[in-house]
Structures are given as C-alpha cells and as structure tokens.
N, C-alpha and C. Protein backbone atom coordinates (compact mmCIF):
# COMPACT_ATOMS: atom_id res chain seq x y z
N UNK A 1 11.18 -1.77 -7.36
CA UNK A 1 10.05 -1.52 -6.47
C UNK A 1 10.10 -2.53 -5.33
N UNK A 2 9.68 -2.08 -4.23
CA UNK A 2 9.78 -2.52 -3.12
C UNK A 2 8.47 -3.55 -2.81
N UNK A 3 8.39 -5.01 -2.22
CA UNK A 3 7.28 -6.15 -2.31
C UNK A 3 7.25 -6.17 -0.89
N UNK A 4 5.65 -6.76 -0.78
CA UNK A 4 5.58 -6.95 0.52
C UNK A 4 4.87 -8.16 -0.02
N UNK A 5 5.00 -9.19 0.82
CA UNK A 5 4.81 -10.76 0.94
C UNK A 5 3.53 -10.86 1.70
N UNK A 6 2.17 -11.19 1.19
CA UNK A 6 0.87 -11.09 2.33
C UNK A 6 0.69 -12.56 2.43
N UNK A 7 0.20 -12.73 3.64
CA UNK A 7 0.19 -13.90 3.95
C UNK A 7 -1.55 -13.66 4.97
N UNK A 8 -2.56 -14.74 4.09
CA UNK A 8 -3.93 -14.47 4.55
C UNK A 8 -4.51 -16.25 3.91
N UNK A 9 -5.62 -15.65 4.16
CA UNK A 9 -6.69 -17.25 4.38
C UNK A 9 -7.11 -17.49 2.60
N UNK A 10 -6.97 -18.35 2.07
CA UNK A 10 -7.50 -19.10 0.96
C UNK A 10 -8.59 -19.49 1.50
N UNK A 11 -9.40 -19.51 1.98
CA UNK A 11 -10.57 -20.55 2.36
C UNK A 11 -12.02 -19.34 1.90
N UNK A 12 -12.52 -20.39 1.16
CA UNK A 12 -13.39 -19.16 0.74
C UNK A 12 -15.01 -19.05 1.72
N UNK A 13 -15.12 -19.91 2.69
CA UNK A 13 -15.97 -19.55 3.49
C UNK A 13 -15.92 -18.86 5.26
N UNK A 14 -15.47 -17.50 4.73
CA UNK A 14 -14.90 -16.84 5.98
C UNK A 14 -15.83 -15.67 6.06
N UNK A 15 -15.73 -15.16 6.76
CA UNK A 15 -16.58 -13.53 7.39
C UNK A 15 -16.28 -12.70 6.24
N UNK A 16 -17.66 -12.12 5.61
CA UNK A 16 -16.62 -11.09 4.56
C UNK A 16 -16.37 -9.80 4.77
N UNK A 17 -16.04 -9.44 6.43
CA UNK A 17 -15.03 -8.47 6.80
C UNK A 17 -13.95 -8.87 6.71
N UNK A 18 -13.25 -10.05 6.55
CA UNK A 18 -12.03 -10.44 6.11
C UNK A 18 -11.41 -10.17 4.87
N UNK A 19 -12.49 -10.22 4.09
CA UNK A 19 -12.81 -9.98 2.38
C UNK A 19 -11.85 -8.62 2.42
N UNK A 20 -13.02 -7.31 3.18
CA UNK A 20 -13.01 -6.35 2.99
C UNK A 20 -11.63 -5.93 3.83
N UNK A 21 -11.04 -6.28 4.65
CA UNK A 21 -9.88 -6.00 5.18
C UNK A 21 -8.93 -6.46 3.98
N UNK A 22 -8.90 -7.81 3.43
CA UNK A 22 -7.59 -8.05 2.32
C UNK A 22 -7.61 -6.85 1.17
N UNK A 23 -9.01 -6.13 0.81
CA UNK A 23 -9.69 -5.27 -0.17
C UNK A 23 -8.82 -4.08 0.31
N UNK A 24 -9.00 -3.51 1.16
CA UNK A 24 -8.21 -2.42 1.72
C UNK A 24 -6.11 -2.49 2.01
N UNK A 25 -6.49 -3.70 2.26
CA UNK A 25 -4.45 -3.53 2.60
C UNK A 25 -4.26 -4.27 0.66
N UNK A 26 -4.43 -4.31 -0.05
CA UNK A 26 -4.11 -4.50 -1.20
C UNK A 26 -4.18 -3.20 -2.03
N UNK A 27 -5.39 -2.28 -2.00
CA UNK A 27 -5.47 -0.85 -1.86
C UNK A 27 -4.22 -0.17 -1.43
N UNK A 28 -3.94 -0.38 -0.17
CA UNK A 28 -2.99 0.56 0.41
C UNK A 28 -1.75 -0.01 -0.23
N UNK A 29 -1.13 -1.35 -0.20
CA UNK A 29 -0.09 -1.44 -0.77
C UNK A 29 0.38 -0.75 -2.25
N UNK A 30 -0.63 -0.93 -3.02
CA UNK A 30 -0.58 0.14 -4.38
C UNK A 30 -0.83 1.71 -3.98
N UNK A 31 -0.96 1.88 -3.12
CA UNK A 31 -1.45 3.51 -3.04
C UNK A 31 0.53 4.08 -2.31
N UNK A 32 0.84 3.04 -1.62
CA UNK A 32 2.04 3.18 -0.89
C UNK A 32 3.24 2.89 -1.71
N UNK A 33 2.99 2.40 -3.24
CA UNK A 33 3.49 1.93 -3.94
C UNK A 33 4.49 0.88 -3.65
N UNK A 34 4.21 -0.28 -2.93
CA UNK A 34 4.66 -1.16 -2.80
C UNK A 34 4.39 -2.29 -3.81
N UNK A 35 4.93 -3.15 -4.48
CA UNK A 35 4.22 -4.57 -5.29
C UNK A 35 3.88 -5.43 -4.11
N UNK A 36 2.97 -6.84 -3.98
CA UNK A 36 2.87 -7.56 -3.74
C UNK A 36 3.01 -9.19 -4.20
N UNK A 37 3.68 -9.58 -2.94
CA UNK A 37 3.96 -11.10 -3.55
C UNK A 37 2.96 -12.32 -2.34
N UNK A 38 2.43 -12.52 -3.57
CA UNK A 38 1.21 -13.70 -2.44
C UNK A 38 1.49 -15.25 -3.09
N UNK A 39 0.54 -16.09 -2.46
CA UNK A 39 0.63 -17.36 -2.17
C UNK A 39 -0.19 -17.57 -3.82
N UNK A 40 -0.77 -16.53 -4.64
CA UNK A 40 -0.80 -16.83 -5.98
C UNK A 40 -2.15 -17.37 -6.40
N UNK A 41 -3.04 -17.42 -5.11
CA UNK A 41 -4.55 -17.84 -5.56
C UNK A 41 -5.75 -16.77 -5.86
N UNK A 42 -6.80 -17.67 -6.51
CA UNK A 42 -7.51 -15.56 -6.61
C UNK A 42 -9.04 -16.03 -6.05
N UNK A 43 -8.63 -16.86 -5.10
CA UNK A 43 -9.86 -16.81 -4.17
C UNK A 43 -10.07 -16.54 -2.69
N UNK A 44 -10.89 -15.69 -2.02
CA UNK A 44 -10.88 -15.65 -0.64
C UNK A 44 -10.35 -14.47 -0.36
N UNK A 45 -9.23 -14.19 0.87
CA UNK A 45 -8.69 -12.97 0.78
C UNK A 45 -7.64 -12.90 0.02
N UNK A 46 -7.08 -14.12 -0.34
CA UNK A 46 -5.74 -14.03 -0.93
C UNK A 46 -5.76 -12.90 -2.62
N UNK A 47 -7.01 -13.68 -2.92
CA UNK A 47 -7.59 -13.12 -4.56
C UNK A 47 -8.18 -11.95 -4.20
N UNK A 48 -8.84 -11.23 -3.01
CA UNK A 48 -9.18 -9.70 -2.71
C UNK A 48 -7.99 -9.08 -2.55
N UNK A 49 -6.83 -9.47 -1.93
CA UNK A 49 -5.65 -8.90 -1.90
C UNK A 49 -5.10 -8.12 -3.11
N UNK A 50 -5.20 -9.39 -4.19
CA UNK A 50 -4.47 -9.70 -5.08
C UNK A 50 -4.97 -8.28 -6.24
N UNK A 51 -6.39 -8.49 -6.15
CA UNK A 51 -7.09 -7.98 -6.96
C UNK A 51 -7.29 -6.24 -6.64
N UNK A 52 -7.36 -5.84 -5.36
CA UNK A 52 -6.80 -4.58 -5.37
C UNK A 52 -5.79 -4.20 -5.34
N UNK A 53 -5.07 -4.57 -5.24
CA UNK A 53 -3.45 -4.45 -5.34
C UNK A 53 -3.17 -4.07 -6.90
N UNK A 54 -3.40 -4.66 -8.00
CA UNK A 54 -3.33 -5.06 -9.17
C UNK A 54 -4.31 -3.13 -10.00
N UNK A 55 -5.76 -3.58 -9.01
CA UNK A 55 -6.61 -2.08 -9.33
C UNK A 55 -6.14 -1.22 -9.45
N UNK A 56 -5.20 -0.88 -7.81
CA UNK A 56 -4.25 0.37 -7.87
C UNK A 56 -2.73 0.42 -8.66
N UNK A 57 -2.45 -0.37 -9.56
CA UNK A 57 -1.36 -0.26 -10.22
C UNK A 57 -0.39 -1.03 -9.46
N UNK A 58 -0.60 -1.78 -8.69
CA UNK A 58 1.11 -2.39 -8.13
C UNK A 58 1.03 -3.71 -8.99
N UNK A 59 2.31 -4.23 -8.95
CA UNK A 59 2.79 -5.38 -9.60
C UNK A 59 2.25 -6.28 -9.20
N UNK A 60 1.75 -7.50 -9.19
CA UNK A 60 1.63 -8.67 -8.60
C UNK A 60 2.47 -9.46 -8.56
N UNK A 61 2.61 -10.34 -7.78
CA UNK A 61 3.44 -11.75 -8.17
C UNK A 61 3.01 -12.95 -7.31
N UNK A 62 2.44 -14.12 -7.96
CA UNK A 62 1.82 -14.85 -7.23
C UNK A 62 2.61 -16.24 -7.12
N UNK A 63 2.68 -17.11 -6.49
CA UNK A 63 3.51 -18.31 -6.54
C UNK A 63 2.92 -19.26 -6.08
N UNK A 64 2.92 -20.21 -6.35
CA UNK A 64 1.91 -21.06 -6.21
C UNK A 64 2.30 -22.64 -6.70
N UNK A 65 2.12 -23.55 -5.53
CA UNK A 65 2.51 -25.15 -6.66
C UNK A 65 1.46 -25.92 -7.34
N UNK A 66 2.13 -26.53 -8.46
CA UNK A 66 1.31 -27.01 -9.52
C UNK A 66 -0.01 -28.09 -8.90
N UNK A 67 0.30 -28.45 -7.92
CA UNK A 67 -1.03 -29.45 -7.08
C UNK A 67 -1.97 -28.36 -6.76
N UNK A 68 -1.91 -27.37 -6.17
CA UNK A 68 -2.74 -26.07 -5.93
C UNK A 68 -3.37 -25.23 -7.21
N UNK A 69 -2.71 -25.32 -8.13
CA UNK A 69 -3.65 -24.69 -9.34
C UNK A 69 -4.87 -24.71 -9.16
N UNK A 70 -5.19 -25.80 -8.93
CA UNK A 70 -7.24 -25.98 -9.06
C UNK A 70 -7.33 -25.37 -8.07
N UNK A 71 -6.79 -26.14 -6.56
CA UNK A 71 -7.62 -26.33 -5.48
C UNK A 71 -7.89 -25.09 -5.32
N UNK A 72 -6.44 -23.71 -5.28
CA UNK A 72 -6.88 -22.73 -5.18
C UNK A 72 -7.32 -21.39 -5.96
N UNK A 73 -7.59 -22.38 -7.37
CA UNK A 73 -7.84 -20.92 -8.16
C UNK A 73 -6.68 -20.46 -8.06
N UNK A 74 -5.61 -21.08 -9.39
CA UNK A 74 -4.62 -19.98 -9.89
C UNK A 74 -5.35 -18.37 -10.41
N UNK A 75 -4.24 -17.47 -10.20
CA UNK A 75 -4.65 -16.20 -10.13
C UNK A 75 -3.84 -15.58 -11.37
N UNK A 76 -4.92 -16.27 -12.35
CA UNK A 76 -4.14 -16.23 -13.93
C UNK A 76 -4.39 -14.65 -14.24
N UNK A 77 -4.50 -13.78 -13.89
CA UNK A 77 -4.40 -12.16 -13.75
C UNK A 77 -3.24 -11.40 -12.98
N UNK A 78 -2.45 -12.44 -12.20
CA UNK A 78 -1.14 -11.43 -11.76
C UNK A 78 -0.27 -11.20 -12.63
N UNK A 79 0.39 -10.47 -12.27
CA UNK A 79 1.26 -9.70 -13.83
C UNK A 79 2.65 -11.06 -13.86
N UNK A 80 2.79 -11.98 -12.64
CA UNK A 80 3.73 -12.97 -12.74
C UNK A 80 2.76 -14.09 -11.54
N UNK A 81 3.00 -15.21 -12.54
CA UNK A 81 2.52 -15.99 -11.78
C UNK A 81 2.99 -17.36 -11.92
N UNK A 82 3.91 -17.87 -10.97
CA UNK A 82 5.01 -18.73 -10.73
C UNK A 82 4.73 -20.32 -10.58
N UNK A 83 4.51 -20.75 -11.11
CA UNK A 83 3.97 -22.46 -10.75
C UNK A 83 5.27 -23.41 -10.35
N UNK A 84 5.48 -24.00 -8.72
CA UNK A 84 6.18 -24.30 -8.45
C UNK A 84 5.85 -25.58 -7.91
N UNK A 85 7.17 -26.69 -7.91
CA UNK A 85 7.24 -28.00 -7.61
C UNK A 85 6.12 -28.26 -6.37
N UNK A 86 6.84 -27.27 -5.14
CA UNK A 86 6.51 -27.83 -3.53
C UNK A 86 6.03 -26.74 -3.01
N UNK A 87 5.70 -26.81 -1.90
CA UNK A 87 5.35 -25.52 -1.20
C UNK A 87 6.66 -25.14 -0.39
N UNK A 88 7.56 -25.92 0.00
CA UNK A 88 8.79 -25.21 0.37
C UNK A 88 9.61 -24.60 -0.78
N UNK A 89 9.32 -24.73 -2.06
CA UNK A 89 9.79 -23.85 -3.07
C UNK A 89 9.07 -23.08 -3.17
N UNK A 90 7.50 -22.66 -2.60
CA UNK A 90 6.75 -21.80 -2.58
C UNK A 90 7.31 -20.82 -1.66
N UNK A 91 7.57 -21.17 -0.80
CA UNK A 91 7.59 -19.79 0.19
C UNK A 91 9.43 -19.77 0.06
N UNK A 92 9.82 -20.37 -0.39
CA UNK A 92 11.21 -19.62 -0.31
C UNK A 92 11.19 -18.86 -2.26
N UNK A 93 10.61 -19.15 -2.56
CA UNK A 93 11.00 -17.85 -3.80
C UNK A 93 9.86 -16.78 -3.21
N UNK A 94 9.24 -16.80 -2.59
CA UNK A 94 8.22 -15.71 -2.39
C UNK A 94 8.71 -15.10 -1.29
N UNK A 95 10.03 -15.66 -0.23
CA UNK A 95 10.63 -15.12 0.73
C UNK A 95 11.54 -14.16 -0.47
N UNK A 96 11.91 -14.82 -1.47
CA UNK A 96 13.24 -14.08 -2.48
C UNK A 96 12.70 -13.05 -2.68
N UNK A 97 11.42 -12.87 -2.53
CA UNK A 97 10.69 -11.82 -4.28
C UNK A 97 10.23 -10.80 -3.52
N UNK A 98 10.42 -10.40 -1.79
CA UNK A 98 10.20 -9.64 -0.42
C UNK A 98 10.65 -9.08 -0.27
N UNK A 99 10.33 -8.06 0.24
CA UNK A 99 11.06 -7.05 1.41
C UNK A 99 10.21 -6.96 2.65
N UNK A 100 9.50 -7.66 3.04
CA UNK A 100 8.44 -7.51 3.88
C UNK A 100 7.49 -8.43 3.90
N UNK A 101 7.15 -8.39 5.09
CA UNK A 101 5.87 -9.64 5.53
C UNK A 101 5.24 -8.93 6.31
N UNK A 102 3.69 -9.51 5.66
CA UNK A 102 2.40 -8.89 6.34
C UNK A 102 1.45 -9.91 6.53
N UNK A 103 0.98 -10.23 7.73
CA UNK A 103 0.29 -11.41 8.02
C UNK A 103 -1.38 -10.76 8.22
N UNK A 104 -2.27 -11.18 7.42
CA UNK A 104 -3.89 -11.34 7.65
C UNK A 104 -4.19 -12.22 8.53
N UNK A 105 -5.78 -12.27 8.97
CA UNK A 105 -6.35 -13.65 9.54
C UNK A 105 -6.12 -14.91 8.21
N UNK A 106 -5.78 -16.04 8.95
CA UNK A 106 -6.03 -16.75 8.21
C UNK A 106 -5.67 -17.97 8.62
N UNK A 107 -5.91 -19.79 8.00
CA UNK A 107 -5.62 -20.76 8.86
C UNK A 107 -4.06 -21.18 8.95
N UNK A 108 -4.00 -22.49 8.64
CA UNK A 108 -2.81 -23.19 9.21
C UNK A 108 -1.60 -22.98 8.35
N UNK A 109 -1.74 -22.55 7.25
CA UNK A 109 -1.17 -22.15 6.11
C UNK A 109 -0.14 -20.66 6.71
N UNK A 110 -1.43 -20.12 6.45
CA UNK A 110 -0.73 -18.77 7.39
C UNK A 110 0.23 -18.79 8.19
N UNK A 111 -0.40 -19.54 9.27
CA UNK A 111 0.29 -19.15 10.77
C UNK A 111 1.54 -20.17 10.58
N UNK A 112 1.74 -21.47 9.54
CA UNK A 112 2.92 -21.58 9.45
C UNK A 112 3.60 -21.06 8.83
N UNK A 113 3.51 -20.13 8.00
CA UNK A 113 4.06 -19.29 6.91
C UNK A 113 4.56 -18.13 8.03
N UNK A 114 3.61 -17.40 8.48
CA UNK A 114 4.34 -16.28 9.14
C UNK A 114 5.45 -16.95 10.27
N UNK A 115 5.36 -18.31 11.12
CA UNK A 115 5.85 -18.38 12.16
C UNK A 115 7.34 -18.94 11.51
N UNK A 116 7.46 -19.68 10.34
CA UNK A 116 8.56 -19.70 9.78
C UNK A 116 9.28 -18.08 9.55
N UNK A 117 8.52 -17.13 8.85
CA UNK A 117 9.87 -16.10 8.65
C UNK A 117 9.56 -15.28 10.02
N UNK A 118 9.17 -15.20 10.65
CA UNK A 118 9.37 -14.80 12.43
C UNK A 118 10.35 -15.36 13.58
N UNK A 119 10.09 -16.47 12.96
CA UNK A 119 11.44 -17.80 13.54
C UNK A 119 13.06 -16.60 12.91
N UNK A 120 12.72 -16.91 11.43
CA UNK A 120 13.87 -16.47 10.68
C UNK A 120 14.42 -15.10 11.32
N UNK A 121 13.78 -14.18 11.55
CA UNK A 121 13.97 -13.14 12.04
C UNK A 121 14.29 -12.83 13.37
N UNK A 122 13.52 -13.47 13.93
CA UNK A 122 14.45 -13.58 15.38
C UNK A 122 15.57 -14.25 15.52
N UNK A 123 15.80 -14.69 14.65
CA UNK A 123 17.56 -15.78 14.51
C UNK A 123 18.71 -14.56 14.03
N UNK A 124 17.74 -13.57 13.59
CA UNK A 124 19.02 -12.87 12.88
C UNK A 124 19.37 -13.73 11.47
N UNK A 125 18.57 -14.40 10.81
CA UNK A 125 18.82 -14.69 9.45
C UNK A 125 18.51 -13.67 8.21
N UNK A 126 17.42 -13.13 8.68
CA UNK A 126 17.07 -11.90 7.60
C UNK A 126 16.94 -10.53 8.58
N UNK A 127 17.01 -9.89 8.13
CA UNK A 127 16.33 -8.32 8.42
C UNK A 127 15.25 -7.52 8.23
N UNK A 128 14.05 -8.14 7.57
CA UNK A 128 12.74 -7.98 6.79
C UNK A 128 11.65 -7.93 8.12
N UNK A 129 10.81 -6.84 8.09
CA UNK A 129 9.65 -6.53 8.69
C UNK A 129 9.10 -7.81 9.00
N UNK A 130 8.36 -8.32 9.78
CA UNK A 130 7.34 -9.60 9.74
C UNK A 130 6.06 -8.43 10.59
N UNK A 131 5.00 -8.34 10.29
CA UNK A 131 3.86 -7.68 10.35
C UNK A 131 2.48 -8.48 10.63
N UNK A 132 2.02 -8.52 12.10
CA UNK A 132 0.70 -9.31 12.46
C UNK A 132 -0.20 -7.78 11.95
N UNK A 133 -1.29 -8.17 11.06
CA UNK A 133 -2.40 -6.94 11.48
C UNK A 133 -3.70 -7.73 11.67
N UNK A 134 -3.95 -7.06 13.06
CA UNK A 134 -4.72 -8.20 14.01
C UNK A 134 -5.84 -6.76 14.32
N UNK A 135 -6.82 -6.27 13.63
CA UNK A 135 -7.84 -5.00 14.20
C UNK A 135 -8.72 -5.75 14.87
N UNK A 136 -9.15 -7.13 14.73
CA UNK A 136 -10.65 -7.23 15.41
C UNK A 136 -10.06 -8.53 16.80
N UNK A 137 -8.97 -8.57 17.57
CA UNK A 137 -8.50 -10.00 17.99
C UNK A 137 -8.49 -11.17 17.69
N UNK A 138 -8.32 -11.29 15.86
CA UNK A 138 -8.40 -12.89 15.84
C UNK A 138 -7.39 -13.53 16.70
N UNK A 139 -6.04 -12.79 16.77
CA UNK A 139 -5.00 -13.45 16.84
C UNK A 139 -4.85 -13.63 18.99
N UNK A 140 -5.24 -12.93 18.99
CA UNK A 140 -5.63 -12.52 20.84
C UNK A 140 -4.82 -14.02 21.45
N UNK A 141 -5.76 -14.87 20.99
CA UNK A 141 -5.70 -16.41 21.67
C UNK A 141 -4.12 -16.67 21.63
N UNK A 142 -3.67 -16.42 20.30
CA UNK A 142 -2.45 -17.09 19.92
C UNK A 142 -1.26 -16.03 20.81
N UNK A 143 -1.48 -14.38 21.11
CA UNK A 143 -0.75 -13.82 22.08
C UNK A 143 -0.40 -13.98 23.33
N UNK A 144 -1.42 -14.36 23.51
CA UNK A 144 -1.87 -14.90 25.48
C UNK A 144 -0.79 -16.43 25.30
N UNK A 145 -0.78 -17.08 24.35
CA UNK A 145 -0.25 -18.48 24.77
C UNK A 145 1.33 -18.20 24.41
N UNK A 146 1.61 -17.38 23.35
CA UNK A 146 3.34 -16.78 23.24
C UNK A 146 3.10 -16.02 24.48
N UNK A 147 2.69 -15.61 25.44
CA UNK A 147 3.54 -14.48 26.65
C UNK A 147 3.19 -15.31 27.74
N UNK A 148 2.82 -16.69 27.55
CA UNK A 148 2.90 -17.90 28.08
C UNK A 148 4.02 -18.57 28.27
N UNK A 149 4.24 -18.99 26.90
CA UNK A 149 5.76 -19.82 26.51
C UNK A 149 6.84 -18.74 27.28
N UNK A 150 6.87 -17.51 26.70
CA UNK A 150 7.51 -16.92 27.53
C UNK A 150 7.77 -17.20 29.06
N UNK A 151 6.85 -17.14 29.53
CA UNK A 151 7.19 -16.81 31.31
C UNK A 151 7.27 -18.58 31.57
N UNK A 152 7.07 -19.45 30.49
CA UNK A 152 7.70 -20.80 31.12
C UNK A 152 9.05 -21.04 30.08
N UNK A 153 9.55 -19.91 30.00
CA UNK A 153 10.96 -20.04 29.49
C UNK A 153 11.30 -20.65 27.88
N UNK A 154 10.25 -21.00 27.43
CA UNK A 154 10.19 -21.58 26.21
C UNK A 154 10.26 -20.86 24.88
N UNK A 155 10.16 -19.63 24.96
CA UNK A 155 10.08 -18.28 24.22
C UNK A 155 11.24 -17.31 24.49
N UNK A 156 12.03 -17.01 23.93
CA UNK A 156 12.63 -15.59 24.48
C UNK A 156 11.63 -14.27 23.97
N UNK A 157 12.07 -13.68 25.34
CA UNK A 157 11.48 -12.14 25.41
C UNK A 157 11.68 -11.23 23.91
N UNK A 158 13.23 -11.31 23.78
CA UNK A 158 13.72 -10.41 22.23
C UNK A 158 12.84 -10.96 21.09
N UNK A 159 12.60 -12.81 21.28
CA UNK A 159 12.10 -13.24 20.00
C UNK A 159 10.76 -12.58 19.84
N UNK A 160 9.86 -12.78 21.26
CA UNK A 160 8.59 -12.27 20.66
C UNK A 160 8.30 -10.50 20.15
N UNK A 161 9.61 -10.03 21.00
CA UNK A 161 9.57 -8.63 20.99
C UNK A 161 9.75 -8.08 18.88
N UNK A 162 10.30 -8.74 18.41
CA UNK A 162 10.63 -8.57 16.83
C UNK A 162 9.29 -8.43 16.05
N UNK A 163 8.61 -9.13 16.42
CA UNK A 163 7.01 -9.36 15.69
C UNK A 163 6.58 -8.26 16.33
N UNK A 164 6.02 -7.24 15.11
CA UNK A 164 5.51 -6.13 15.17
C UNK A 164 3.88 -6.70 14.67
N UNK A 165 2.75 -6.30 16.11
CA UNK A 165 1.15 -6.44 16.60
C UNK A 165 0.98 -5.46 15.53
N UNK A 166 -0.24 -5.06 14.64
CA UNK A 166 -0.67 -3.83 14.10
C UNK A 166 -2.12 -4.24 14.49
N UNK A 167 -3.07 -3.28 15.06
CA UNK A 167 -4.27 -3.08 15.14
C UNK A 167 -5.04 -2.53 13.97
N UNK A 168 -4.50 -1.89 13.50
CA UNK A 168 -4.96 -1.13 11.90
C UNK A 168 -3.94 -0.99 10.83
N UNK A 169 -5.20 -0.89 9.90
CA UNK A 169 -3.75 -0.76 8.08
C UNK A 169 -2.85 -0.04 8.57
N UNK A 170 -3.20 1.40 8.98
CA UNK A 170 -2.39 2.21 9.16
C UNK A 170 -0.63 2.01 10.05
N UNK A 171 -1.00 1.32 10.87
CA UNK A 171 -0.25 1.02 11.78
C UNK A 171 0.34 0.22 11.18
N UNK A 172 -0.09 -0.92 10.52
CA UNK A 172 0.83 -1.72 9.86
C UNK A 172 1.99 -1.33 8.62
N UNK A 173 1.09 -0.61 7.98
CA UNK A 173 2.39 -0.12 7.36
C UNK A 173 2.92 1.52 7.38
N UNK A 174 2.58 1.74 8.41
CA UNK A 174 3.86 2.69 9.57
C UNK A 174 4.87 1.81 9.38
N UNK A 175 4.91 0.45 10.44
CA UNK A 175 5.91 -0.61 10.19
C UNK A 175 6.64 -0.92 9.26
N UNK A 176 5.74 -1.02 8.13
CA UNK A 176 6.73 -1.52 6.96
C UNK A 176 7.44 -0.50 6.54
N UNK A 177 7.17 0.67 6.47
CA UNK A 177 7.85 1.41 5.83
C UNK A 177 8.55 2.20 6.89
N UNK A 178 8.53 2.09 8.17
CA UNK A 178 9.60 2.73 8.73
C UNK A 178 10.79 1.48 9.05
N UNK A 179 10.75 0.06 7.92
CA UNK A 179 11.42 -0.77 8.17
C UNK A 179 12.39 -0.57 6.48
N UNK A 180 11.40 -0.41 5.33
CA UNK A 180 11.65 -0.63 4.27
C UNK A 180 12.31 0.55 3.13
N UNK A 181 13.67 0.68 2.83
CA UNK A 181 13.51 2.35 2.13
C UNK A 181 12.78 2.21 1.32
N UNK A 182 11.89 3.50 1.30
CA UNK A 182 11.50 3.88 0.45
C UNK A 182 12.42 3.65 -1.50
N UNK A 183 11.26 3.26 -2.58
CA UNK A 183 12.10 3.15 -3.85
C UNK A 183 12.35 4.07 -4.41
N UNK A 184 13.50 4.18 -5.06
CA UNK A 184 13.91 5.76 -5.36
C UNK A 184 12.98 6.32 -6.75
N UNK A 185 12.94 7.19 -6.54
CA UNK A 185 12.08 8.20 -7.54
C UNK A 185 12.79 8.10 -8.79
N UNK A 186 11.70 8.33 -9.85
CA UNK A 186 12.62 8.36 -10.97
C UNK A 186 13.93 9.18 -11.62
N UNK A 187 13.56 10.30 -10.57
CA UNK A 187 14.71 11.65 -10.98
C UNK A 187 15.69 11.00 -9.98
N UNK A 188 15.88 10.39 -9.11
CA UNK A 188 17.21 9.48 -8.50
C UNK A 188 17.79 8.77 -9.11
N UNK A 189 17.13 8.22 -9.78
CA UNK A 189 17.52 7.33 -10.64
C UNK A 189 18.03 7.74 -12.38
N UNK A 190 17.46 8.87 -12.60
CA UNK A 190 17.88 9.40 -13.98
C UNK A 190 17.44 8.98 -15.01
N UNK A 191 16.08 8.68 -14.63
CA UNK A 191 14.91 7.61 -15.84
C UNK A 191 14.00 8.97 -15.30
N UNK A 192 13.90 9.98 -15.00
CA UNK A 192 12.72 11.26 -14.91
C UNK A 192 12.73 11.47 -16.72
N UNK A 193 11.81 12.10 -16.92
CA UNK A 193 11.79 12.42 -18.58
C UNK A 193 12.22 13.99 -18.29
C-alpha cells in the first residue's frame, strides 16, 4: 500500500478549522486508500489526522522520538508506532516509510520538515510528490517571499516550480495520485479469493 507522509501542527491551541481540515484529509487518505505516515503524536491536527485515517481503515504509522513521547502525546493507537533516538532519525525513516508528502498549516516543525524534502526534490534526490494544501492562505506570506527570492536570484524558477500549491483536498490529492501508482488490486496480484 501506498503512504503519504502528513506533515501539520502539534500545537494544540490552534483554530479548530485546522482540526477539521486534518479530520477530512485523513478521511480522504483512507477513502483513496492510501496509509499514512505522521510525526506519531495524537494531539492537535497531527492526532485528527491520525485518527481519521485509522476510522477509515488505512494503516497508520507514526514515528516519533523518545524525548517527544510526553510532550506530544504518543499516538499509542497507530497500528505502528516507532520511538526513535533524534528527530533526524525521525524524518528520515518517515521519508523511508513514503511515497508522498502532504503539508497542512502548521509551525516551525512543519515548514522545516516540508522545506527539507522540497529542497530534496528539487535536487533531483527523490521523485516523491511534496504537496502544500493551503485553502484558507495561511501559507500566502511565505509565497510572496519565495517569488521574491526568486526575482533576487536566490531561488531557482524550476525549484519553486516542483512544489505543487493545492487550494483544496481535492486538488491535493489529484496531485498525489497523478504522481503516485496507484496499488495493485488484489486480482493483480493473485491474492483475489
């Protein structure tokens, strides 16, 4: 089965249309039958993610380092849940356990998380979707200052061009899945009964 990597806000005092946006793309990822692989906490959006995702039948897999257990509410309900040294062992087994990146609102965590595998991807190191879904402009501020860097040469055009904007679920994973094959059916595979 095919994972998509969400990357959203732990902080549990946020707007709870944020709530309800992680509620819905965790929804859709199980409805699209994708698994999800998150940052492994079950509070905020990360744990709304987590938790519909899980509702509709997809796999979980959460990762998470052992200093973060408390802070963020391990998410002792994912069907795998990974307790790791560092956080750079965090996001590189949770880069392993991917086929896809999908970025929520969320703080500093986030935006270094997505801007690392966006970096990666515009290098030509991986080939994996990286996915902003931005419906209400949180991210607005942070566009205006990349098509900034750009025109003072500090940005290439191709790099920012790779990062696929989504305004809605929908749109977002249009993206992923016109990035990701589809997993083969069970009669492809010869496990049909």
């Amino acid at each position: 089965m095919s994972a998509i990597c969400v990357y959203c806000a732990s902080s549990e005092t946020i707007d709870p249309a944020y709530l309800a946006l992680a509620t819905e793309v965790g929804t859709r990822l199980a409805k699209e039958g994708y698994g999800l692989v998150s940052g492994g906490g079950r509070v905020s959006m990360m744990g709304a993610v987590a938790r519909a995702a899980r509702a509709g039948g997809a796999h979980t897999v959460g990762v998470i380092p052992q200093h973060l257990v408390g802070y963020e509410m391990a998410d002792g309900d994912a069907d795998e849940l990974l307790v790791v040294d560092t956080m750079r062992e965090r996001k590189l087994v949770m880069e392993s356990r991917a086929d896809g990146f999908l970025a929520l609102p969320g703080g500093i965590g986030t935006l270094e998380e997505l801007f690392e595998m966006w970096t990666s991807l515009s290098l030509t190191m991986h080939a994996m979707p990286v996915v902003v879904l931005d419906p209400d402009g949180f991210y607005e501020p942070l566009w205006a200052w990349l098509d900034d860097l750009v025109a003072r040469g500090f940005v290439r055009q191709a790099a920012l061009d790779v990062l696929v904007r989504a305004r809605s679920v929908d749109e977002a994973f249009a993206a992923l899945s016109a990035a990701i094959p589809p997993a083969p059916s069970p009669a492809d595979t010869g496990l049909a009964p």
